[in-house]
Protein backbone atom coordinates (compact mmCIF):
# COMPACT_ATOMS: atom_id res chain seq x y z
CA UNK A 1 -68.16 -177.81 87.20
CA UNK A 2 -66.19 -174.30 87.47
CA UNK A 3 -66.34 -171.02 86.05
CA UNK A 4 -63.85 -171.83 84.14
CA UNK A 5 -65.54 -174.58 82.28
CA UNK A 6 -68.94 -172.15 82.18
CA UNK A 7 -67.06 -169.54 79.67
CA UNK A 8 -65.78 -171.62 77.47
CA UNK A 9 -69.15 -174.09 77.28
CA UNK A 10 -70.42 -171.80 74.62
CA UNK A 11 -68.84 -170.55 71.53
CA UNK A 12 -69.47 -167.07 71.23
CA UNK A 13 -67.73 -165.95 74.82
CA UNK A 14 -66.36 -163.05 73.41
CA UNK A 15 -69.77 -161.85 73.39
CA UNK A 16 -70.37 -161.15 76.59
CA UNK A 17 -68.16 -158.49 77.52
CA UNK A 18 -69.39 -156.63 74.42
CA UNK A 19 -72.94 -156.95 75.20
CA UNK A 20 -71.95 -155.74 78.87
CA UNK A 21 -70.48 -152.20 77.36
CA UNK A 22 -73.01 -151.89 75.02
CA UNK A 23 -76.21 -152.37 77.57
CA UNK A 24 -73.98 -150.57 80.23
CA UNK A 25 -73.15 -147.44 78.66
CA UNK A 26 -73.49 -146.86 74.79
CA UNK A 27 -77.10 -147.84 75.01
CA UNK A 28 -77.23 -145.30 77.77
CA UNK A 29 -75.64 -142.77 76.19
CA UNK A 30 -77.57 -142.37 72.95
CA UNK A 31 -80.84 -142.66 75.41
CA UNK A 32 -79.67 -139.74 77.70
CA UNK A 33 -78.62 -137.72 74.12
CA UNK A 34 -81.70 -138.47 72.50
CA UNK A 35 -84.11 -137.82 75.12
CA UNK A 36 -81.67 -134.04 76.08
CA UNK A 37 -82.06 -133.43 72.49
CA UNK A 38 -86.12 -133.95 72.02
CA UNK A 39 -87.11 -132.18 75.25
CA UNK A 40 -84.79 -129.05 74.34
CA UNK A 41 -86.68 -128.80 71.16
CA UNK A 42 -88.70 -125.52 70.47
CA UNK A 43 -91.83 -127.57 69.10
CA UNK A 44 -91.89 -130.82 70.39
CA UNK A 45 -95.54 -131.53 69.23
């Protein structure tokens, strides 16, 4: 059993990378711009 056989045991491979960019840095991202945003506020309670 290889790696080769691994990737293409399931049928959605193409998800992985995907899932890899989007935990990696989009999901990131919009929690670093969020959290910037909210403690620059004025009020924040």
């Amino acid at each position: 059993m290889d790696a080769s056989f691994l990737a293409a045991s399931y049928s959605a491979s193409f998800l992985s990378p995907i899932l890899v960019y989007t935990i990696g840095w989009i999901l990131p991202i919009a929690t670093f711009a969020f959290m910037l945003i909210y403690i620059e506020r004025e009020d924040i309670a």
